[in-house]
N, C-alpha and C. Protein backbone atom coordinates (compact mmCIF):
# COMPACT_ATOMS: atom_id res chain seq x y z
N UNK A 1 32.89 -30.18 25.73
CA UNK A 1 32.77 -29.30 24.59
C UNK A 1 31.28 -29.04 24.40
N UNK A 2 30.64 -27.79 24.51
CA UNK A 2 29.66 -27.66 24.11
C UNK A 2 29.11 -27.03 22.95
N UNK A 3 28.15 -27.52 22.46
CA UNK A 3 27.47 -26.97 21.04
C UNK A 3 25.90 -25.77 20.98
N UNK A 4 26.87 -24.97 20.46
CA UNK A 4 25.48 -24.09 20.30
C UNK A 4 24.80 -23.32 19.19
N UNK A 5 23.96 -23.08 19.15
CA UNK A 5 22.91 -22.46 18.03
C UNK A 5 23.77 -21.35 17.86
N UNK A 6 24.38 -21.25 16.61
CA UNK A 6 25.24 -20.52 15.74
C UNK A 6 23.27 -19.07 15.32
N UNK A 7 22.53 -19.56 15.21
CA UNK A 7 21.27 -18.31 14.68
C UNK A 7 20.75 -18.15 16.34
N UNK A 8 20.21 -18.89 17.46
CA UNK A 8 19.70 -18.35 18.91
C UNK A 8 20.48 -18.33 20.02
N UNK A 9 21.97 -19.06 19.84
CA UNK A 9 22.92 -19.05 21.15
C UNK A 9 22.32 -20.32 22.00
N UNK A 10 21.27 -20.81 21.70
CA UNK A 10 21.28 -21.76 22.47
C UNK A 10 22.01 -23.24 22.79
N UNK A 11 22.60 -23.62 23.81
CA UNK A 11 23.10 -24.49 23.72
C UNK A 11 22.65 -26.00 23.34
N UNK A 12 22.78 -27.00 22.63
CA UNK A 12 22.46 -28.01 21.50
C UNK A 12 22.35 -28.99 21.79
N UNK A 13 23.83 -29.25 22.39
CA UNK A 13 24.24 -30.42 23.01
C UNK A 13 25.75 -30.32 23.30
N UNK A 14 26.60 -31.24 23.99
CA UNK A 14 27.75 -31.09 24.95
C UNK A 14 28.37 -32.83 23.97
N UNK A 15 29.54 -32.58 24.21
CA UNK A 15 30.32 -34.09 23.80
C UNK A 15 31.23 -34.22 25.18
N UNK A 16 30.80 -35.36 25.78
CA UNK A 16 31.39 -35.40 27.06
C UNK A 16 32.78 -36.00 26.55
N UNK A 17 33.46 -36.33 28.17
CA UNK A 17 34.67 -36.48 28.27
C UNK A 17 35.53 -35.81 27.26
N UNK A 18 36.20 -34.69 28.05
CA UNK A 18 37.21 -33.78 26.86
C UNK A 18 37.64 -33.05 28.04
N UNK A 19 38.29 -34.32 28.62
CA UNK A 19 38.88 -33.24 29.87
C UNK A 19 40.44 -32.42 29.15
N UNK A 20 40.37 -31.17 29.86
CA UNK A 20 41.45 -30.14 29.74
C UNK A 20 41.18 -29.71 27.99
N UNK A 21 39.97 -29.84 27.68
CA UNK A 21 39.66 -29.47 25.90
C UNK A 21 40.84 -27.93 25.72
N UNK A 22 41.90 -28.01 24.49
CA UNK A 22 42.01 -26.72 24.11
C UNK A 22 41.11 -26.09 22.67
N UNK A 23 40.80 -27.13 21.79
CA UNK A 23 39.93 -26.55 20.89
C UNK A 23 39.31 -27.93 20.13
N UNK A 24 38.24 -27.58 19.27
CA UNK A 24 37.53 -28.33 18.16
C UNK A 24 38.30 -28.28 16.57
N UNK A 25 38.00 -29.12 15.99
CA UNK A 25 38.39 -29.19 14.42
C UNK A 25 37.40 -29.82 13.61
N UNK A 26 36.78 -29.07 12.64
CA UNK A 26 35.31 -29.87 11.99
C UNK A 26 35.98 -30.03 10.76
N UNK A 27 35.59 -31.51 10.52
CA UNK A 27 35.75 -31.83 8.64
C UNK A 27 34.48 -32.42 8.34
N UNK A 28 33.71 -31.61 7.88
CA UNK A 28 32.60 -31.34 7.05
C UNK A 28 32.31 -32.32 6.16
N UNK A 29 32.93 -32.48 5.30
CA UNK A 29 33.25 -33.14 4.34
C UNK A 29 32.74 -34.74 4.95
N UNK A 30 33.76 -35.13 6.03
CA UNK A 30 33.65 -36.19 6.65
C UNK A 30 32.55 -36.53 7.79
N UNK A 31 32.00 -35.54 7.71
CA UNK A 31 30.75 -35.62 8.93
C UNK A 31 31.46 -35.94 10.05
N UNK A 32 32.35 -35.63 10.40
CA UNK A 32 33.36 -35.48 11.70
C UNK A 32 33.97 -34.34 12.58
N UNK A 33 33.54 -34.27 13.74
CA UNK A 33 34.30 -33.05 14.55
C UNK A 33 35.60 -34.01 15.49
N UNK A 34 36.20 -32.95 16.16
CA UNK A 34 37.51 -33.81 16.94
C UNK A 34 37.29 -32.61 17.87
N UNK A 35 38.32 -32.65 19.15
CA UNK A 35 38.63 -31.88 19.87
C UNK A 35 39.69 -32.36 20.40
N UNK A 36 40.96 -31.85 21.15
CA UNK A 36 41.79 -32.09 21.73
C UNK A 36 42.45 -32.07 23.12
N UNK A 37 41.75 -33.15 23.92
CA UNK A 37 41.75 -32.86 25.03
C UNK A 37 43.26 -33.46 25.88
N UNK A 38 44.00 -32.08 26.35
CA UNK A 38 45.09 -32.38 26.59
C UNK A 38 45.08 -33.04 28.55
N UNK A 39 44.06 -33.14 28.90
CA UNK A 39 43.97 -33.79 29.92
C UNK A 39 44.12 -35.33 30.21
N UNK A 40 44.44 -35.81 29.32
CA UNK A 40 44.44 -37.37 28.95
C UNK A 40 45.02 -37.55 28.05
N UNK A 41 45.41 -36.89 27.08
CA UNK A 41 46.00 -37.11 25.39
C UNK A 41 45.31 -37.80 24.48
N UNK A 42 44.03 -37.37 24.66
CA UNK A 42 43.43 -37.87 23.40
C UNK A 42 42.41 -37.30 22.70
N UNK A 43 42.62 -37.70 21.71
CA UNK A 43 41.32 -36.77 20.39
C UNK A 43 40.14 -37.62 20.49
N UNK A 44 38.89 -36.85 20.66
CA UNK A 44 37.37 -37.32 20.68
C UNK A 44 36.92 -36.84 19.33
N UNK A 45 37.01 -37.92 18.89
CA UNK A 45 36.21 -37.92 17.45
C UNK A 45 34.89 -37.96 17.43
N UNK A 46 34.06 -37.37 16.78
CA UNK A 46 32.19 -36.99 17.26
C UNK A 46 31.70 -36.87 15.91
N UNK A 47 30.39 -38.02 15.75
CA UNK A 47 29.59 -37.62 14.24
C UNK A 47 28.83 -36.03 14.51
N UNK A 48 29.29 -35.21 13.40
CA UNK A 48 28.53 -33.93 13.38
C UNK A 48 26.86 -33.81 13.32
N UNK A 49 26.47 -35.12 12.85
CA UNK A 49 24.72 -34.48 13.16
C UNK A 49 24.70 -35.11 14.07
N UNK A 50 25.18 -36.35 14.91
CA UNK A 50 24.33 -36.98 16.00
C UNK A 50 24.86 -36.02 17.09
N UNK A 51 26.16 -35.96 17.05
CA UNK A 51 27.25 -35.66 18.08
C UNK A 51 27.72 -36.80 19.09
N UNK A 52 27.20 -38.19 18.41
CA UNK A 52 27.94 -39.15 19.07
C UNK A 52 29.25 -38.85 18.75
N UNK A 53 29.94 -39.64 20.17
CA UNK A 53 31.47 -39.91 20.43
C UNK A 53 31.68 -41.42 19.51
N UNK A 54 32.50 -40.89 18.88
CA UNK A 54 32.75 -42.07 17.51
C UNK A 54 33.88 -43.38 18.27
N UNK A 55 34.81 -42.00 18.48
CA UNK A 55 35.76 -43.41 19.59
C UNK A 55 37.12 -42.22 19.87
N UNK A 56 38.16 -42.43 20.70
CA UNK A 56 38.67 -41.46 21.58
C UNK A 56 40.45 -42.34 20.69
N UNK A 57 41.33 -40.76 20.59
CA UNK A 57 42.30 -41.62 19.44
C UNK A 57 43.69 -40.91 20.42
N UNK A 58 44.07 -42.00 20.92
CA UNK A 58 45.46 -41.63 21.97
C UNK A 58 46.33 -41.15 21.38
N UNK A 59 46.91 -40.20 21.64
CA UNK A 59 48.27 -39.40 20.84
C UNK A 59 49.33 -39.39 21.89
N UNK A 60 50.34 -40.58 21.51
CA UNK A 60 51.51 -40.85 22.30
C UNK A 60 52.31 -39.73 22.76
N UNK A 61 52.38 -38.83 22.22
CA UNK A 61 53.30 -37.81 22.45
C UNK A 61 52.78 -36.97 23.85
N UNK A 62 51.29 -36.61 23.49
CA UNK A 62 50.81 -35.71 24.55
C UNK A 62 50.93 -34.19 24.05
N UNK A 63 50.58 -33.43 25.02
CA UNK A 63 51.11 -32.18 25.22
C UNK A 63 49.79 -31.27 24.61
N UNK A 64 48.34 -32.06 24.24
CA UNK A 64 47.98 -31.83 23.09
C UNK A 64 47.19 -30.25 22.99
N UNK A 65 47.39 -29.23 22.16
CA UNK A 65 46.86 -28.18 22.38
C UNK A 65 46.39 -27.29 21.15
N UNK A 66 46.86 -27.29 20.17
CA UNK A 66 46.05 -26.83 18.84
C UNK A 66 45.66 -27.75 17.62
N UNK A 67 44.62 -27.02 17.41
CA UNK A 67 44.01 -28.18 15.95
C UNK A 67 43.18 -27.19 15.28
N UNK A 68 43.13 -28.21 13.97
CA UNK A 68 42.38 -27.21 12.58
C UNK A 68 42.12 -28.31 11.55
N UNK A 69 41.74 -27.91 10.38
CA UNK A 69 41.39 -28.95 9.75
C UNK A 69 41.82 -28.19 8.37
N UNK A 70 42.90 -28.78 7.98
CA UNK A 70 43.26 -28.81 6.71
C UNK A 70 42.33 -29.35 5.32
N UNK A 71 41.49 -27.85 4.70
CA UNK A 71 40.78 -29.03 4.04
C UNK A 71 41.03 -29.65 2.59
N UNK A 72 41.84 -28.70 2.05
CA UNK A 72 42.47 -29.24 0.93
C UNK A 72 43.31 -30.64 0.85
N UNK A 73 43.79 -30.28 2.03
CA UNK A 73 44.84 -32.16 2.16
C UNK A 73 44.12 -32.87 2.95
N UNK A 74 42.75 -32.59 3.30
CA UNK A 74 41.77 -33.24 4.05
C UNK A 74 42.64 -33.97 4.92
N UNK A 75 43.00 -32.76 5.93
CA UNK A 75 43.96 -33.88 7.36
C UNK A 75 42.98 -32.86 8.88
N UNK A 76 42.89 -33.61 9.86
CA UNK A 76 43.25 -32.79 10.94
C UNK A 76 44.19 -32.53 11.40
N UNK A 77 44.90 -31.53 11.79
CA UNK A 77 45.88 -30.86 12.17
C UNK A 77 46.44 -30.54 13.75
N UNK A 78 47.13 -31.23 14.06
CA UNK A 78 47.28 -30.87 16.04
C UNK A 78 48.53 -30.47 15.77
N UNK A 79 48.97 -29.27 16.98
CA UNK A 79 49.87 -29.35 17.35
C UNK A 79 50.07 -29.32 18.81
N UNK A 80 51.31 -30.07 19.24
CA UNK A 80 51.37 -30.58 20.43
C UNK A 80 52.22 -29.73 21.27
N UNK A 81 52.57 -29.67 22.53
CA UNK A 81 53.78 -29.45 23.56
C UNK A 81 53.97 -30.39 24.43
N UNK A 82 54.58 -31.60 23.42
CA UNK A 82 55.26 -33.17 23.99
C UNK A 82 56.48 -32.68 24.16
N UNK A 83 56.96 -33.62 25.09
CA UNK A 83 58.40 -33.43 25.34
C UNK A 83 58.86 -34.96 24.97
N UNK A 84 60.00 -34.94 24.40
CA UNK A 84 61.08 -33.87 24.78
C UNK A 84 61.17 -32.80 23.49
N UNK A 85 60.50 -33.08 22.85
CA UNK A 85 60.30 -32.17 21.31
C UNK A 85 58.90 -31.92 21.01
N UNK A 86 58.36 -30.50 20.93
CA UNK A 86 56.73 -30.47 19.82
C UNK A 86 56.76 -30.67 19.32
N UNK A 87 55.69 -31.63 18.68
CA UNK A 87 55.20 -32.46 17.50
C UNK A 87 53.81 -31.57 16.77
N UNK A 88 53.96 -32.04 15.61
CA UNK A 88 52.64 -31.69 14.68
C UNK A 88 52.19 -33.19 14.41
N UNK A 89 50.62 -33.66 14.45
CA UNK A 89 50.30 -34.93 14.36
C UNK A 89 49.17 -34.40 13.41
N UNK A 90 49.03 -35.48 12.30
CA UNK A 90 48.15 -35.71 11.11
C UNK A 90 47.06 -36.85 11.09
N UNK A 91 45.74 -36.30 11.66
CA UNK A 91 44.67 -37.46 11.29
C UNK A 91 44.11 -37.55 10.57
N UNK A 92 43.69 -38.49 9.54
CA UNK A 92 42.62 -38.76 8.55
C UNK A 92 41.18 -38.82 9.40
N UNK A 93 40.57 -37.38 8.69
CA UNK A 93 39.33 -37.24 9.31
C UNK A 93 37.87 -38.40 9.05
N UNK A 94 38.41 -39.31 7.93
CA UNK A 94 37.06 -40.12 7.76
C UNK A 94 36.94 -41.38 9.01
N UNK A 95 38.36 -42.05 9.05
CA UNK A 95 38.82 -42.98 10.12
C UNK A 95 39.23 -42.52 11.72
N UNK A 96 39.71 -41.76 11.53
CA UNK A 96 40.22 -41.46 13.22
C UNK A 96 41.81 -41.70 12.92
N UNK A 97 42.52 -42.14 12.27
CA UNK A 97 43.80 -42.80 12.44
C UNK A 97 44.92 -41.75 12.00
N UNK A 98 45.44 -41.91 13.12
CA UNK A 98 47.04 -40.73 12.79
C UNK A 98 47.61 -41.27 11.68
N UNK A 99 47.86 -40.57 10.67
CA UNK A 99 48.48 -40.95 9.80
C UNK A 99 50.29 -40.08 9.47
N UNK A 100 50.67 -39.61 10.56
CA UNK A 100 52.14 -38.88 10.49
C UNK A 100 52.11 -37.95 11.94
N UNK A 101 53.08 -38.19 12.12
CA UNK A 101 53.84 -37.25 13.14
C UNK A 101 54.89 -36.85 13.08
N UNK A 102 55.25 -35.35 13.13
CA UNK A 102 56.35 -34.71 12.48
C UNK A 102 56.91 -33.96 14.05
N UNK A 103 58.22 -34.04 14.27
CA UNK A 103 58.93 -33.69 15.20
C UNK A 103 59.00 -32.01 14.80
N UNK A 104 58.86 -30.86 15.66
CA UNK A 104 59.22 -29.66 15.49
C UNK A 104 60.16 -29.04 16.24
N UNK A 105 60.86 -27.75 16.33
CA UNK A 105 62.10 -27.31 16.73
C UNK A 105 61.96 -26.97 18.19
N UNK A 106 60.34 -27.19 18.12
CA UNK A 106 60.38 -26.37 19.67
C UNK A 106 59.06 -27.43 20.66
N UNK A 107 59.36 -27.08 22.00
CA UNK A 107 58.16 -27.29 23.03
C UNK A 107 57.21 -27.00 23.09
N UNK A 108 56.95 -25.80 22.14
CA UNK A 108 55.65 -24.81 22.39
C UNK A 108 55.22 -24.82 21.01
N UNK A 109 54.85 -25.46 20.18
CA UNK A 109 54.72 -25.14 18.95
C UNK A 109 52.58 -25.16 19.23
N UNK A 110 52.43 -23.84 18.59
CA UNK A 110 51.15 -23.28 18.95
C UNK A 110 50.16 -23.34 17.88
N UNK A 111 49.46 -22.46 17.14
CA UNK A 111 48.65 -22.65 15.47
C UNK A 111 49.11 -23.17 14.53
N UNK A 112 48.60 -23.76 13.59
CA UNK A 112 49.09 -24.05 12.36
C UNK A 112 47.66 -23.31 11.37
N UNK A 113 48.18 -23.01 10.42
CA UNK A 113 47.82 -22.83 9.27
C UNK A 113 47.93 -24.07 7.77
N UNK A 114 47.41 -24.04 7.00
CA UNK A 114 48.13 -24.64 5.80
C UNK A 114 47.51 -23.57 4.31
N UNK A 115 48.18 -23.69 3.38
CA UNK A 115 47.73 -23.06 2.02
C UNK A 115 47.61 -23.24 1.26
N UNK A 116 46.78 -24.60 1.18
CA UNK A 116 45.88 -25.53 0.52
C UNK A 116 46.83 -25.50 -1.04
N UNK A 117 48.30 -25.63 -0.85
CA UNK A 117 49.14 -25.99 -1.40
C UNK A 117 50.68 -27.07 -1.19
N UNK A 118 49.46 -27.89 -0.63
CA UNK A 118 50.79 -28.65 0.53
C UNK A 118 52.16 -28.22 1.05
N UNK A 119 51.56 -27.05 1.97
CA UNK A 119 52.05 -26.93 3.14
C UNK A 119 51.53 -26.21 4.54
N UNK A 120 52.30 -26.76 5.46
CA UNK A 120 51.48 -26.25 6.24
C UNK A 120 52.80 -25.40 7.78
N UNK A 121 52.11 -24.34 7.69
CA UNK A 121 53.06 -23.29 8.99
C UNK A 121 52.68 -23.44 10.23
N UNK A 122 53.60 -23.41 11.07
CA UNK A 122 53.56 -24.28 12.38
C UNK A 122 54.22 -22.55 12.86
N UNK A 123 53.43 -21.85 14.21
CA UNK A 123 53.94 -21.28 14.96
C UNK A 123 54.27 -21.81 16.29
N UNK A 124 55.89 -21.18 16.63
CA UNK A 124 56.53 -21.88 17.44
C UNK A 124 56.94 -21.00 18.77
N UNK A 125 56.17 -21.07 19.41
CA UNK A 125 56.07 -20.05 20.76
C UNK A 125 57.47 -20.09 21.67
N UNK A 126 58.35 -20.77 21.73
CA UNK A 126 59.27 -20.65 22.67
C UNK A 126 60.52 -19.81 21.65
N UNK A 127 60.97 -20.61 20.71
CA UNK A 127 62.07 -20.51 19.72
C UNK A 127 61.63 -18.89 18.90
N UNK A 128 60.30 -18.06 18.41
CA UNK A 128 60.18 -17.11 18.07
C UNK A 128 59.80 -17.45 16.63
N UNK A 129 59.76 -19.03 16.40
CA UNK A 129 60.05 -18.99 14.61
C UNK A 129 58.72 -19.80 14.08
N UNK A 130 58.38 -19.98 12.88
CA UNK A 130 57.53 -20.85 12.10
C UNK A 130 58.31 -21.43 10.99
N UNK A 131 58.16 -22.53 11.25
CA UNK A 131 57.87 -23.79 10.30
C UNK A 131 57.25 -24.50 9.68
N UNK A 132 58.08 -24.75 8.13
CA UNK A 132 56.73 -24.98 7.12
C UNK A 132 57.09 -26.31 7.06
N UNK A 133 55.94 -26.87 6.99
CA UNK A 133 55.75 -28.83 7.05
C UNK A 133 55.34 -29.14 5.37
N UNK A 134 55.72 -29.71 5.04
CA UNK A 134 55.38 -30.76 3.70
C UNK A 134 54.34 -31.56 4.00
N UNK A 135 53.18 -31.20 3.53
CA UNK A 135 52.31 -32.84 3.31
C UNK A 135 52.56 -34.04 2.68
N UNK A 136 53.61 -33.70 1.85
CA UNK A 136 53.88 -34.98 0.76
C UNK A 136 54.68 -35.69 2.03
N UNK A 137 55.57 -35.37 2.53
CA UNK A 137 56.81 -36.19 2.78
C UNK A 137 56.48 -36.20 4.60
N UNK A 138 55.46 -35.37 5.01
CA UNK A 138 55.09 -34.58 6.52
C UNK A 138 57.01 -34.50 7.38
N UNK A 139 57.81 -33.66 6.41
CA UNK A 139 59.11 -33.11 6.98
C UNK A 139 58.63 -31.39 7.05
N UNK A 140 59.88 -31.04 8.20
CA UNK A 140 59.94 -29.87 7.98
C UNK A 140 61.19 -29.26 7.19
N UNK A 141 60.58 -28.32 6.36
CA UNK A 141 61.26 -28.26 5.12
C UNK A 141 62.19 -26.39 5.22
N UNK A 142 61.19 -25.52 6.35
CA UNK A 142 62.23 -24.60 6.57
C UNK A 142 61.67 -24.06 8.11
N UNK A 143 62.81 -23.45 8.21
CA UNK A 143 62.44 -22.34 9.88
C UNK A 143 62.33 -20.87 9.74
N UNK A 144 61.54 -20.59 9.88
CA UNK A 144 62.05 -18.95 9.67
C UNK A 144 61.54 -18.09 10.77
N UNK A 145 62.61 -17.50 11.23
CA UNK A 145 62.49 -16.40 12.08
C UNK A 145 61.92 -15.10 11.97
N UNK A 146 61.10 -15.23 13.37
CA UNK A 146 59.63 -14.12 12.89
C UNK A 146 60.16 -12.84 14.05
N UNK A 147 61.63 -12.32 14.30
CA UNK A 147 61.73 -11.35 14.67
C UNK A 147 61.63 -10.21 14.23
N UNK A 148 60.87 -8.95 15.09
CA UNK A 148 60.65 -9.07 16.78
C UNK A 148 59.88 -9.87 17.61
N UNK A 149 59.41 -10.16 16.41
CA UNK A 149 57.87 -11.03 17.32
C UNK A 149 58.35 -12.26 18.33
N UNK A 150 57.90 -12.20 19.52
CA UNK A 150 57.97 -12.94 20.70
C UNK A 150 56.98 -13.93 20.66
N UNK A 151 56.80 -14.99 21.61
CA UNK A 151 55.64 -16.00 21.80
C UNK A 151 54.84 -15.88 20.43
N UNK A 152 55.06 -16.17 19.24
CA UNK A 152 54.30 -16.19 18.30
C UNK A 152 52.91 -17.33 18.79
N UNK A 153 51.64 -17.27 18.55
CA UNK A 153 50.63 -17.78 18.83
C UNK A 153 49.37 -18.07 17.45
N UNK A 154 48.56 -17.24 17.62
CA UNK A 154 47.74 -17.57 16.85
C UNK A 154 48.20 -17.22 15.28
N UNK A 155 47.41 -17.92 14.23
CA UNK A 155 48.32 -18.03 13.14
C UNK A 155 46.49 -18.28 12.07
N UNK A 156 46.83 -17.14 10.65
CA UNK A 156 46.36 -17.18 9.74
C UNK A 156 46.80 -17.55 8.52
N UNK A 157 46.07 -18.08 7.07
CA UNK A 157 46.63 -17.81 6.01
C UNK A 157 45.48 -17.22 5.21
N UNK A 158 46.43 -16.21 4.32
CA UNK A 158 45.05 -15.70 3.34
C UNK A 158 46.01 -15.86 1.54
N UNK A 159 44.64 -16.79 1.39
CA UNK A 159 45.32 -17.06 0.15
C UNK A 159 45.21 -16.45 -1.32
N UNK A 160 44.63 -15.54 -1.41
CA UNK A 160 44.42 -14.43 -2.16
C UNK A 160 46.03 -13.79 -2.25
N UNK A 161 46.78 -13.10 -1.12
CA UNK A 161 47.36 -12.97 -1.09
C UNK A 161 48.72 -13.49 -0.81
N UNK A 162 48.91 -14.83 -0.17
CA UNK A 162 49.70 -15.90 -0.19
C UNK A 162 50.66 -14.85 0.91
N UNK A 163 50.10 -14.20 2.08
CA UNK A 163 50.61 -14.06 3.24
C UNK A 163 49.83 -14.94 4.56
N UNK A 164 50.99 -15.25 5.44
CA UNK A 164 50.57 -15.41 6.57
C UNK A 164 50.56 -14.63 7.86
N UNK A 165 49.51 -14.79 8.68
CA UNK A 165 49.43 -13.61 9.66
C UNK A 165 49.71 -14.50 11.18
N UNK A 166 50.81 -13.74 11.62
CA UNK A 166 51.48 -14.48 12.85
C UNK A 166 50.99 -13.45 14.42
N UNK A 167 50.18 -14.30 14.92
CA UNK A 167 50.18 -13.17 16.32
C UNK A 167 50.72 -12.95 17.05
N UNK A 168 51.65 -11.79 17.41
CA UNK A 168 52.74 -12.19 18.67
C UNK A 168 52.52 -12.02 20.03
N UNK A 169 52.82 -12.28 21.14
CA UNK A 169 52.70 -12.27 22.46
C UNK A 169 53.41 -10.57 22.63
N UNK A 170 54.72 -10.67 22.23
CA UNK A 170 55.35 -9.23 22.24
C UNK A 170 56.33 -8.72 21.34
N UNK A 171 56.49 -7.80 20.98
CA UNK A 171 57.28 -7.20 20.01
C UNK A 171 58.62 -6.81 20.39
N UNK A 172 59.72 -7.03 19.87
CA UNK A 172 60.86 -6.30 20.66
C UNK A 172 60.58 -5.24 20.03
N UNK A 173 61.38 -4.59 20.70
CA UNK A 173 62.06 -2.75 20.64
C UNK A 173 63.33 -2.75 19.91
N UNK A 174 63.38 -1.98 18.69
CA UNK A 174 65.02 -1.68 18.09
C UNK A 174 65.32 -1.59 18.69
């Protein structure tokens, strides 16, 4: 994972080992970055000013490929493509320690969002649908089908308006 000058582009510094990295998750708050490197199954936890590697946090399931950082429920956010079911996994960003893992409907479950109203939407790339997770209880509490939309993927919330924005791979045709 490399770090770069957000004002010259220059590159900063690198956080090794993050083999197969699909993305970063910063909690600020916690002076903590993560990344999720699905080459090994594990999250590299990194202090944000040193960019030391804090310590490397195994996620049994695997599969590991999206993350974000919930900051209202101050969680990091993964979602996985473990088999035999995708999982959504919950870390406490001050410790490193998973604190919930929630089974989802599908293999492919891709972005999450949350709306800093405990909950949080899980797009689900194989099945077509999103699912909303409970922070209180970390269940999933509904499914809803996002047809036409195909391979749903990247995923917004805007909370002004209390919509979410689902990206699709493809649209059907009436």
């Amino acid at each position: 994972m490399m770090i770069v000058d957000g004002k010259t582009g220059a590159v900063v510094g690198d956080i090794p080992d993050t083999p197969g990295v699909h993305g970063a998750g910063i909690a600020t708050r916690a002076g903590h970055g993560f990344t999720t490197n699905g080459g090994n199954s594990t999250v590299t936890m990194f202090d944000l000013k040193t960019l030391a590697v804090i310590r490397q946090i195994k996620v049994e399931q695997g599969g590991l490929d999206g993350i974000m950082y919930d900051e209202p429920d101050d969680k990091i956010i993964l979602t996985n493509h473990s088999r035999p079911i995708g999982t959504l996994t919950a870390i406490d960003p001050k410790s490193g320690d998973i604190v919930a893992t929630v089974e989802l409907e599908d293999t492919a479950p891709e972005g999450a969002a949350a709306d800093g109203k405990g909950h949080i939407f899980v797009n689900n790339e194989s099945k077509h649908t999103m699912q909303v997770i409970d922070v209180k209880t970390w269940k999933a509490t509904a499914s809803w089908p996002l047809a036409p939309c195909e391979g749903p993927t990247g995923i917004a919330y805007d909370r002004a308006t209390n919509r979410i924005f689902s990206g699709c791979n493809t649209r059907r045709r009436s």
